[in-house]
N, C-alpha and C. Protein backbone atom coordinates (compact mmCIF):
# COMPACT_ATOMS: atom_id res chain seq x y z
N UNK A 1 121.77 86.91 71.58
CA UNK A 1 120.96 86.93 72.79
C UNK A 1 121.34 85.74 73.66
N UNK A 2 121.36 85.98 74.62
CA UNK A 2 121.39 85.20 75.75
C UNK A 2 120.82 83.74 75.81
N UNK A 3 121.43 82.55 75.94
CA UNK A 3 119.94 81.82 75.83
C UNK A 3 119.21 81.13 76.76
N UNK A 4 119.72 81.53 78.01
CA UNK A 4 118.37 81.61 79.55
C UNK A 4 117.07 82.88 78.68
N UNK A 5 117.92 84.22 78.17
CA UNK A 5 117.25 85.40 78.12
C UNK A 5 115.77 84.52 76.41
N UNK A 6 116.68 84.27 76.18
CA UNK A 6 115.84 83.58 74.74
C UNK A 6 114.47 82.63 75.06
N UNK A 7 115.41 81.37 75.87
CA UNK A 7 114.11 80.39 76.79
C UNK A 7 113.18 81.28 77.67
N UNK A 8 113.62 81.68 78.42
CA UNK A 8 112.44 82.57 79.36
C UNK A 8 111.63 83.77 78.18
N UNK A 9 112.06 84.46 77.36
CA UNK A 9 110.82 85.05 76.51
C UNK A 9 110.29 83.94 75.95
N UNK A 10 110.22 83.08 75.05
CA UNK A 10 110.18 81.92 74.89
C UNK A 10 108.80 81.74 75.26
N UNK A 11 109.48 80.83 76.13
CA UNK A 11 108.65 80.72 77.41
C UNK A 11 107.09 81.37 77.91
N UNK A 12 107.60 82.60 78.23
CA UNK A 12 106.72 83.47 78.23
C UNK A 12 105.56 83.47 77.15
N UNK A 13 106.08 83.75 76.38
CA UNK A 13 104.95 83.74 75.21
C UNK A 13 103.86 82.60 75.02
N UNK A 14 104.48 81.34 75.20
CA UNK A 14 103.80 80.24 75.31
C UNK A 14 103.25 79.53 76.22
N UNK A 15 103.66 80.42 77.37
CA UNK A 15 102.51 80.21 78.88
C UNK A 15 101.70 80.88 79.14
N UNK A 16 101.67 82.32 78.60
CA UNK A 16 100.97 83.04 78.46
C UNK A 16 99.62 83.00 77.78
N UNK A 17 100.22 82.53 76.45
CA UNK A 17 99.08 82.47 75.20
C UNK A 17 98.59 81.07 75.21
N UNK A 18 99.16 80.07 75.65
CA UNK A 18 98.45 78.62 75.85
C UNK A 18 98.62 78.27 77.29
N UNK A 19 98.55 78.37 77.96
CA UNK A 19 98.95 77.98 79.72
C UNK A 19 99.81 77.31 79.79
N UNK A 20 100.26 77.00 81.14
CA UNK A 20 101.00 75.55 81.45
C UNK A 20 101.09 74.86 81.08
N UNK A 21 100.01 74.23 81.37
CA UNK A 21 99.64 72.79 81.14
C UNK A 21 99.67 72.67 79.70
N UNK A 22 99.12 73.45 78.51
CA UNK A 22 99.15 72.83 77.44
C UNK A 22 100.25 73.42 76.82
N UNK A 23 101.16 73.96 77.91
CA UNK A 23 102.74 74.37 76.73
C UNK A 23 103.54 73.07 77.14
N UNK A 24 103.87 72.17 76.21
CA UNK A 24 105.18 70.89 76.07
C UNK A 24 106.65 71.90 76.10
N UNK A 25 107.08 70.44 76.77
CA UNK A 25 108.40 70.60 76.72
C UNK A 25 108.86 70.83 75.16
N UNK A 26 108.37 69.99 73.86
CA UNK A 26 108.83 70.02 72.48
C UNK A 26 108.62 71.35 72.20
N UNK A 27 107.75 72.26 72.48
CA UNK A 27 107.11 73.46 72.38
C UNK A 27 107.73 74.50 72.30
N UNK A 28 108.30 73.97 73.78
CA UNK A 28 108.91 75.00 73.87
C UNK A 28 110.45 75.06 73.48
N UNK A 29 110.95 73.64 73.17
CA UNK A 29 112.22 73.55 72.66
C UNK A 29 112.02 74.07 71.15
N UNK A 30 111.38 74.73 70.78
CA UNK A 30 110.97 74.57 69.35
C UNK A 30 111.05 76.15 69.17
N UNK A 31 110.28 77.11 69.91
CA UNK A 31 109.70 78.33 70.12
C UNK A 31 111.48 78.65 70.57
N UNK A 32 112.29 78.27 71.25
CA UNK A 32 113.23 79.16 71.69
C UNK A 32 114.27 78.41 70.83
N UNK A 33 114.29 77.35 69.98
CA UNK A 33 115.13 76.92 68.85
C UNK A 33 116.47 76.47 69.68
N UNK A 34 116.21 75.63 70.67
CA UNK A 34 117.53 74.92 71.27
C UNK A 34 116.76 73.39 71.44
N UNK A 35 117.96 72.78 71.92
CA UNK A 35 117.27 71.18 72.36
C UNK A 35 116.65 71.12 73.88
N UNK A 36 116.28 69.83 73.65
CA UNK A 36 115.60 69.96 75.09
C UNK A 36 117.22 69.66 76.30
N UNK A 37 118.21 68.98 75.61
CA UNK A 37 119.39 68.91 76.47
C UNK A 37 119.75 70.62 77.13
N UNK A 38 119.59 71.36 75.84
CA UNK A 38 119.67 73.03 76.75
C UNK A 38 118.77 72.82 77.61
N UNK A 39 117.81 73.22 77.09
CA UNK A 39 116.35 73.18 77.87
C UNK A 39 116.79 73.34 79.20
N UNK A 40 116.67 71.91 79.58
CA UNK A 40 116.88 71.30 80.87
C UNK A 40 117.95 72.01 81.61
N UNK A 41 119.21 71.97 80.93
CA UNK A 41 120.48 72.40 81.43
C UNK A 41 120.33 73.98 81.85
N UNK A 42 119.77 74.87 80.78
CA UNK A 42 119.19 76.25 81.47
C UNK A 42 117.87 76.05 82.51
N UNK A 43 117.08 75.34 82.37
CA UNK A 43 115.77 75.87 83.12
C UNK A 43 115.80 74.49 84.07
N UNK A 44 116.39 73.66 83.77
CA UNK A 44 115.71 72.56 84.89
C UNK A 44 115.11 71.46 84.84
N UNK A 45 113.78 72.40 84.93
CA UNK A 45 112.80 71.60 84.38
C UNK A 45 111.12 72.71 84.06
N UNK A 46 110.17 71.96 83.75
CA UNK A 46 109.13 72.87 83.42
C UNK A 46 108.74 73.71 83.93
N UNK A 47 108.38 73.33 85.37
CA UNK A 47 108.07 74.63 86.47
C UNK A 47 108.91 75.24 86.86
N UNK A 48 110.44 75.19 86.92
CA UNK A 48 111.49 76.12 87.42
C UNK A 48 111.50 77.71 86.50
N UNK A 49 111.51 76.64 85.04
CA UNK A 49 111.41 77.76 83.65
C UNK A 49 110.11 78.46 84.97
N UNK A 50 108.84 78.00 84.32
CA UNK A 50 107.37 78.86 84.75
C UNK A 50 107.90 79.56 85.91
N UNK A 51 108.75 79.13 87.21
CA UNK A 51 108.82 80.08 88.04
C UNK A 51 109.84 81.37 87.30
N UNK A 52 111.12 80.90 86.86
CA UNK A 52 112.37 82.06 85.91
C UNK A 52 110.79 83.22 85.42
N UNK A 53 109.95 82.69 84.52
CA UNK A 53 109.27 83.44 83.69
C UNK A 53 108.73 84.25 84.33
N UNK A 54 107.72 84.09 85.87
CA UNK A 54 107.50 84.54 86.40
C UNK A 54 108.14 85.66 87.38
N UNK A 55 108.78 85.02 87.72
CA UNK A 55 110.42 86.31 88.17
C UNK A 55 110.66 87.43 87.13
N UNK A 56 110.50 87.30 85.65
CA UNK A 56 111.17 88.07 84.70
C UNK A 56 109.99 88.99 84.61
N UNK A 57 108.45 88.21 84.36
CA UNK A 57 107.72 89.43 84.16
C UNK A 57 106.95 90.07 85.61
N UNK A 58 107.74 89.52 86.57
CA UNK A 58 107.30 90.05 88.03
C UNK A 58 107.95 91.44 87.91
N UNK A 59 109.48 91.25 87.39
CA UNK A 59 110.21 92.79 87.42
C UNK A 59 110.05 93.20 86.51
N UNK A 60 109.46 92.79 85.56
CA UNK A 60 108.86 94.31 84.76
C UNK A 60 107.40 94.43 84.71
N UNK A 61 106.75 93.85 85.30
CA UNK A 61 105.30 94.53 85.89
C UNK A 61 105.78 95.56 87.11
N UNK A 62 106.37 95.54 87.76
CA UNK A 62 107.01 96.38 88.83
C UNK A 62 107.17 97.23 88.69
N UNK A 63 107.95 97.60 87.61
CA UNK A 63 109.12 98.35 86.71
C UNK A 63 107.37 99.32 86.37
N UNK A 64 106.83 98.55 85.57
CA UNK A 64 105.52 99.16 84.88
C UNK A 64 104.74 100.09 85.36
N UNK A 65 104.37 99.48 87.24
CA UNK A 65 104.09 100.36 87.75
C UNK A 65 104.77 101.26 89.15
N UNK A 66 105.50 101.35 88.58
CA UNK A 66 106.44 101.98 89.24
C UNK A 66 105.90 103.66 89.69
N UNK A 67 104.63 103.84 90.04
CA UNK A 67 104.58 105.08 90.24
C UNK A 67 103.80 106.07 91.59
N UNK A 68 103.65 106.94 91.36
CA UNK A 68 103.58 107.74 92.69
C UNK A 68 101.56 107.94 93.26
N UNK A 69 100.86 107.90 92.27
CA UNK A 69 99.38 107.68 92.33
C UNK A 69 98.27 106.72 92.03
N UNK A 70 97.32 106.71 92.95
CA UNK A 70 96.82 105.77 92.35
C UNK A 70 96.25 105.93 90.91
N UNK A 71 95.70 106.72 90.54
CA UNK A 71 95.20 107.16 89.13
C UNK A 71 96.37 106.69 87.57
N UNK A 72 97.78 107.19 88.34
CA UNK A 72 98.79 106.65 87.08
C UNK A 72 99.33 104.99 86.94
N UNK A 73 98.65 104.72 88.68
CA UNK A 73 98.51 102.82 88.62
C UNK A 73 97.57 102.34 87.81
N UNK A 74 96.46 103.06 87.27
CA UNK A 74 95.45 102.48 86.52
C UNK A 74 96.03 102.79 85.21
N UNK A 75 96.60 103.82 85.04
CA UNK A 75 96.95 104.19 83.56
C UNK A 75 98.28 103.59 83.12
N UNK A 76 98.85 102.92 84.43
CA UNK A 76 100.09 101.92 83.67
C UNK A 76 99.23 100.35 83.60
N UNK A 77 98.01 100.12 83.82
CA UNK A 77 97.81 98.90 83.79
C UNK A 77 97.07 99.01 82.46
N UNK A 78 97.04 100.35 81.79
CA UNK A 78 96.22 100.35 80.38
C UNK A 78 97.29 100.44 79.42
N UNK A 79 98.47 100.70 79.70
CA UNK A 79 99.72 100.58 79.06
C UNK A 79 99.86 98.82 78.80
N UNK A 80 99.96 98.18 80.59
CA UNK A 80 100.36 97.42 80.48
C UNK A 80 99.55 96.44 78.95
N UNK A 81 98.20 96.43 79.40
CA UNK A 81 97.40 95.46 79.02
C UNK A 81 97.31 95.77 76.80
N UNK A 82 98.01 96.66 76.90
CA UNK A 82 97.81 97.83 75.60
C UNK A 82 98.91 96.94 75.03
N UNK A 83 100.15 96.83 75.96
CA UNK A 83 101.71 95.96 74.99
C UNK A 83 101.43 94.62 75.49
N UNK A 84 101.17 94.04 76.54
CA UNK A 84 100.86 92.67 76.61
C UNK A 84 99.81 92.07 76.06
N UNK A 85 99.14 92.64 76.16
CA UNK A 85 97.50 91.83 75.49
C UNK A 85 96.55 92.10 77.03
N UNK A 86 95.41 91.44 77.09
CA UNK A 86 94.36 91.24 77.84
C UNK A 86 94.03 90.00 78.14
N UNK A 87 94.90 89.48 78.90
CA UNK A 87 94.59 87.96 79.09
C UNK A 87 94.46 87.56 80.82
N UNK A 88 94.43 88.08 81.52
CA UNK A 88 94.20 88.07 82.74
C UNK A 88 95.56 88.09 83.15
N UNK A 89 96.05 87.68 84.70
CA UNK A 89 97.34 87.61 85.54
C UNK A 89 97.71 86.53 85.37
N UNK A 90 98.81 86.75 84.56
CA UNK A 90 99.45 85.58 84.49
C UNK A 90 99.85 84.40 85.58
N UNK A 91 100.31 85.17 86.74
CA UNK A 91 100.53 84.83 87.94
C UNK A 91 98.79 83.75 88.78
N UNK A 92 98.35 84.24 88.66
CA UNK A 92 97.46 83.83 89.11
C UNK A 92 96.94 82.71 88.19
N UNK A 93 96.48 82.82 86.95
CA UNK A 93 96.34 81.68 85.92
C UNK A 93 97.25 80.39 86.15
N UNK A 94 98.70 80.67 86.55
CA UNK A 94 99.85 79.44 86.86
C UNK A 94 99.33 78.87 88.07
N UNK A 95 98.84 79.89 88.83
CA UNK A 95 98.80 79.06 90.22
C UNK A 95 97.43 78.55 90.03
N UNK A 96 96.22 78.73 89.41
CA UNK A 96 95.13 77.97 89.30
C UNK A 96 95.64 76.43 88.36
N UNK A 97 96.47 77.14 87.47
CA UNK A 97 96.04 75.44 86.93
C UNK A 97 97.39 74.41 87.32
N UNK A 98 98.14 74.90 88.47
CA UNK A 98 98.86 73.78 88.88
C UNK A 98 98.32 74.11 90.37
N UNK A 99 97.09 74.37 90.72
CA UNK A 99 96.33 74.09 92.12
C UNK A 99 97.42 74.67 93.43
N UNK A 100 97.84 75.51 92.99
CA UNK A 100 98.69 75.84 94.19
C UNK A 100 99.81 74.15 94.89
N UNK A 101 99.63 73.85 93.78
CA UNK A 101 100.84 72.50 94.41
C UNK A 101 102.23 72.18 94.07
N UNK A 102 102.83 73.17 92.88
CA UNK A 102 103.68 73.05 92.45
C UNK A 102 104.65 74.22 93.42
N UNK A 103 105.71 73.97 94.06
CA UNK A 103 106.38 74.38 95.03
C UNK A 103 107.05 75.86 94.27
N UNK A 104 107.92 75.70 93.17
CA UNK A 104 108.56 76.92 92.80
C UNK A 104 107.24 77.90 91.82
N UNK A 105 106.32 77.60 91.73
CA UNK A 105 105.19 78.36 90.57
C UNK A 105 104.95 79.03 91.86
N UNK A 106 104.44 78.17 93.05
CA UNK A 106 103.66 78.96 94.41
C UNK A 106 104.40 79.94 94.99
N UNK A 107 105.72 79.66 95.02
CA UNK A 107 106.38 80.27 95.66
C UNK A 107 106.53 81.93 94.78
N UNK A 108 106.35 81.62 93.60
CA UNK A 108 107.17 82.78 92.56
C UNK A 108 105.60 83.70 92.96
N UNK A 109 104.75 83.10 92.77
CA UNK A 109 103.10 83.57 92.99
C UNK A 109 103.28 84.50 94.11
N UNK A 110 103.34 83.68 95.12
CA UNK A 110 103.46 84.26 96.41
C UNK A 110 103.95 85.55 96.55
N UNK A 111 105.35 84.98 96.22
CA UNK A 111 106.23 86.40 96.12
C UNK A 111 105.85 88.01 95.05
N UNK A 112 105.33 87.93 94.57
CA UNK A 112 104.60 88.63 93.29
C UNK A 112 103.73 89.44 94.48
N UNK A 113 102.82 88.35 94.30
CA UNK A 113 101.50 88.85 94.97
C UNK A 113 101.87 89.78 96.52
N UNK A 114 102.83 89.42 96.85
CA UNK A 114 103.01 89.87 98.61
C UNK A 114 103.74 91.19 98.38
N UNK A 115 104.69 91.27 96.76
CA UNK A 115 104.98 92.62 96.60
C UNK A 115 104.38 93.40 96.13
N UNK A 116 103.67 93.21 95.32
CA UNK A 116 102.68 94.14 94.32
C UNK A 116 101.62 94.22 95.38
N UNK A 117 101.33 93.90 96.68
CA UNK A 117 100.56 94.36 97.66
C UNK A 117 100.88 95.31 98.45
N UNK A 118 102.39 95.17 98.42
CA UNK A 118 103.20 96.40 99.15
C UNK A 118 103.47 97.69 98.14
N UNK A 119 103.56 97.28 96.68
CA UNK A 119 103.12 98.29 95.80
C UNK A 119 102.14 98.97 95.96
N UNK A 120 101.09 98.64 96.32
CA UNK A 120 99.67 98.80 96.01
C UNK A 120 99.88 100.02 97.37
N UNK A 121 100.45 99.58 98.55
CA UNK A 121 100.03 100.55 99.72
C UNK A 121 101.27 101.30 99.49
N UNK A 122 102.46 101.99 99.34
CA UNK A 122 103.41 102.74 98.77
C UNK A 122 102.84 103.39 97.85
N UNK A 123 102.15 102.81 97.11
CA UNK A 123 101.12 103.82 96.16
C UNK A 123 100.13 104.86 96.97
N UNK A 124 99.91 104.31 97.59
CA UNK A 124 98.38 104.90 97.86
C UNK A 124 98.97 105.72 99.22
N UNK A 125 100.01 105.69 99.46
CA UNK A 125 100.47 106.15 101.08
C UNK A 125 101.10 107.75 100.06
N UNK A 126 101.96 107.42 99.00
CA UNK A 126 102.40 108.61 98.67
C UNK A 126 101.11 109.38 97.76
N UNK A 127 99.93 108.82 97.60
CA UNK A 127 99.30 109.52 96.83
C UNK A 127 98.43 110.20 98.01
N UNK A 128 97.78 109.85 99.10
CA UNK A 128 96.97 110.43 100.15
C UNK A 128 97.77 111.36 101.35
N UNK A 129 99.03 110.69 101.37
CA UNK A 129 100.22 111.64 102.13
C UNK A 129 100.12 110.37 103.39
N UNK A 130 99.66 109.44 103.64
CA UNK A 130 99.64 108.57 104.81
C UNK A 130 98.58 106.92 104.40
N UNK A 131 99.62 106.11 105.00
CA UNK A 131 99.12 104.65 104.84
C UNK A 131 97.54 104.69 104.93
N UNK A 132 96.83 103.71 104.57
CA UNK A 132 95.35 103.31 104.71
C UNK A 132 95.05 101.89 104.22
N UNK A 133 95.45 101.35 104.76
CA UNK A 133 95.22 99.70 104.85
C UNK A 133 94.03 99.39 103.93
N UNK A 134 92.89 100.11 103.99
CA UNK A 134 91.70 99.76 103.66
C UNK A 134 91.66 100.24 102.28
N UNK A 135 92.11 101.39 101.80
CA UNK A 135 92.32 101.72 100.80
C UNK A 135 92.72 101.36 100.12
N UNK A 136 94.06 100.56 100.24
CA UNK A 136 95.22 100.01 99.63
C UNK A 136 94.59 98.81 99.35
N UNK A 137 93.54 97.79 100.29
CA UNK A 137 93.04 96.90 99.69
C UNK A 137 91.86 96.85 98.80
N UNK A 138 91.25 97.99 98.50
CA UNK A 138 90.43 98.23 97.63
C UNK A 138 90.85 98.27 96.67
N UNK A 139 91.94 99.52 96.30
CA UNK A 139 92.75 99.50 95.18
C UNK A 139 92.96 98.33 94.79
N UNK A 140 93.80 97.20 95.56
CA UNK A 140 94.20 95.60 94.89
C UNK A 140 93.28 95.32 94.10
N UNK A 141 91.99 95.20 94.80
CA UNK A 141 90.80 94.62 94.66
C UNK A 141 90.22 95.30 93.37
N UNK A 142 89.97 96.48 93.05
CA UNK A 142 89.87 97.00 91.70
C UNK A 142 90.66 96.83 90.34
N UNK A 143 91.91 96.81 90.80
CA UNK A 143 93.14 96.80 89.92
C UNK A 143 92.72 95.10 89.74
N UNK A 144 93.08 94.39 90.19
CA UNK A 144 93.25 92.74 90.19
C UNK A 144 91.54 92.49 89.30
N UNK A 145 90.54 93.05 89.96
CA UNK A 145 89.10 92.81 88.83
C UNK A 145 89.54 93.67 87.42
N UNK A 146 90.20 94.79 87.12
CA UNK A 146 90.12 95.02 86.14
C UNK A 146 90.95 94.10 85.38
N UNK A 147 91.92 94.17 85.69
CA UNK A 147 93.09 93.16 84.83
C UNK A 147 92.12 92.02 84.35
N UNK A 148 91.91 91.44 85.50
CA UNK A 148 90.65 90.10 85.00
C UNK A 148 89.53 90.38 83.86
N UNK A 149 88.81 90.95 84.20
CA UNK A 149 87.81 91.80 83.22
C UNK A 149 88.26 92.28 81.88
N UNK A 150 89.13 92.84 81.95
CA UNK A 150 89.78 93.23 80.28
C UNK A 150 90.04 92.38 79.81
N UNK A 151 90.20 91.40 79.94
CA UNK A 151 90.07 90.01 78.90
C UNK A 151 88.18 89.81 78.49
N UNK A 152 87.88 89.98 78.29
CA UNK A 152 86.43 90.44 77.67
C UNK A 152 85.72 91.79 77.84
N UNK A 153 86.52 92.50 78.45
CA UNK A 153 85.61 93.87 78.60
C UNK A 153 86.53 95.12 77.93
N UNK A 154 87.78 94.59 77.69
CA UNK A 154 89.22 95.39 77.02
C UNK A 154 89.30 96.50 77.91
N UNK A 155 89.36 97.85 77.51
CA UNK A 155 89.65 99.57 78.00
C UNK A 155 88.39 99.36 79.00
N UNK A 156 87.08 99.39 79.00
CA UNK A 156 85.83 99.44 79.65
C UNK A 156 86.62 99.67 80.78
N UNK A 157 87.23 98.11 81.20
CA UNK A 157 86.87 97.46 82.09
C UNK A 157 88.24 98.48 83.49
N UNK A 158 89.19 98.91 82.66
CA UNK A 158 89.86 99.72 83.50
C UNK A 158 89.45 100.37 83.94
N UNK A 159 88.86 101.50 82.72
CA UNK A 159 87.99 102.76 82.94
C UNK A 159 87.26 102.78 83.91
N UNK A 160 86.62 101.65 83.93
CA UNK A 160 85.68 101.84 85.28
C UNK A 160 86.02 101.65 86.86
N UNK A 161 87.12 100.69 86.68
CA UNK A 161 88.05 100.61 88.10
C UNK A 161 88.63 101.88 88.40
N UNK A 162 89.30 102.49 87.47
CA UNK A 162 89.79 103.56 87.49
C UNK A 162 89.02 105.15 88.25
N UNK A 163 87.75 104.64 87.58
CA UNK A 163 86.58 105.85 87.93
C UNK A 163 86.34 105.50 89.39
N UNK A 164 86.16 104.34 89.76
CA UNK A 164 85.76 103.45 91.02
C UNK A 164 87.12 104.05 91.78
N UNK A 165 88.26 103.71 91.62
CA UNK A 165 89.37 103.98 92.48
C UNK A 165 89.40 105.93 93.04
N UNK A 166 89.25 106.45 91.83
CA UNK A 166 88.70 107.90 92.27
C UNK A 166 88.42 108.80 92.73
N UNK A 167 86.81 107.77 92.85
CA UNK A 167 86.19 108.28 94.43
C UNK A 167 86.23 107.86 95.47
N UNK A 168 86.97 106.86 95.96
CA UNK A 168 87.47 106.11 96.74
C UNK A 168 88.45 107.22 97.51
N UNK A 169 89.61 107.50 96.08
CA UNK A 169 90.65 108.02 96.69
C UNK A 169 90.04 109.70 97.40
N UNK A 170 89.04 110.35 96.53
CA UNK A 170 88.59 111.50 96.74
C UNK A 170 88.01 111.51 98.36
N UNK A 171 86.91 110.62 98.56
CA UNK A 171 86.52 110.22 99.39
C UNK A 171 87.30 110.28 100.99
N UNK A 172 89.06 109.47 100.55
CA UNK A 172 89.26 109.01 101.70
C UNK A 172 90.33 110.62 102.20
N UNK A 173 90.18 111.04 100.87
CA UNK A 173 90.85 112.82 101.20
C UNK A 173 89.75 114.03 102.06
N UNK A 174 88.99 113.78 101.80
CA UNK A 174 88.39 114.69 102.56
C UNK A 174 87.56 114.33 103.66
């Protein structure tokens, strides 16, 4: 395996399951079994890795929901949360606990968030047959509380966004 591809799962795992802040550099030289001289030499430094990581599981959350309704957007986020775990957005967790100040985490954030918003309305444009701004931000807004919520509420908490998104979508059809 690769060993950018090695550090960034790595990585992943241990920003994920302990945050930022409490994943070390030793940590993570440890978890991906190189020195910190790799380390550095592949990633940089700490937040470049956190942004790489973020890039990696930006395109395959993408990848994830890659689809044509809103209804099969909820049912890839029960996939998602089914092989990843239930731990909230990762993306968003990075940017809370480095306060939106760390330049490449914000930026990787940013970028995430500004596509998976354009996901969100591509979704909802091919599922109604035409854009709806308002829709599309509801959807976010459901999808983004469930993700959150299934970290203590597990399946519930989709289910019910899901039911919520629904009649929304039913609603804005007729």
């Amino acid at each position: 395996m690769d060993i950018t591809i090695k550090l960034i799962t790595a990585a992943e795992q241990l920003f994920d399951g302990h945050g930022y802040m409490a994943t070390g550099m030793d940590r993570l030289t440890e978890a991906a079994g190189i020195s910190s001289r790799t380390l550095y030499k592949h990633a940089g430094s700490k937040s470049a890795l956190m942004a790489a990581v973020l890039t990696e599981r930006d395109r395959r959350f993408m990848r994830q929901i890659d689809v044509l309704s809103v209804d099969a957007l909820f049912a890839a986020l029960e996939d998602w949360i089914r092989i990843e775990g239930a731990r909230g957005c990762l993306f968003l967790r990075a940017r809370a606990e480095t306060g939106g100040e760390t330049p490449e985490i914000a930026e990787a954030v940013s970028a995430h968030k500004s596509a998976f918003r354009d996901r969100i309305s591509d979704i909802v444009a091919a599922d109604i047959g035409d854009a709806d701004p308002d829709l599309s931000e509801q959807i976010l807004v459901l999808f983004e509380g469930a993700t959150h919520a299934a970290v203590y509420r597990d399946g519930a908490a989709i289910e019910a966004a899901r039911a919520a998104a629904s009649v929304l979508v039913e609603k804005t059809r007729s």
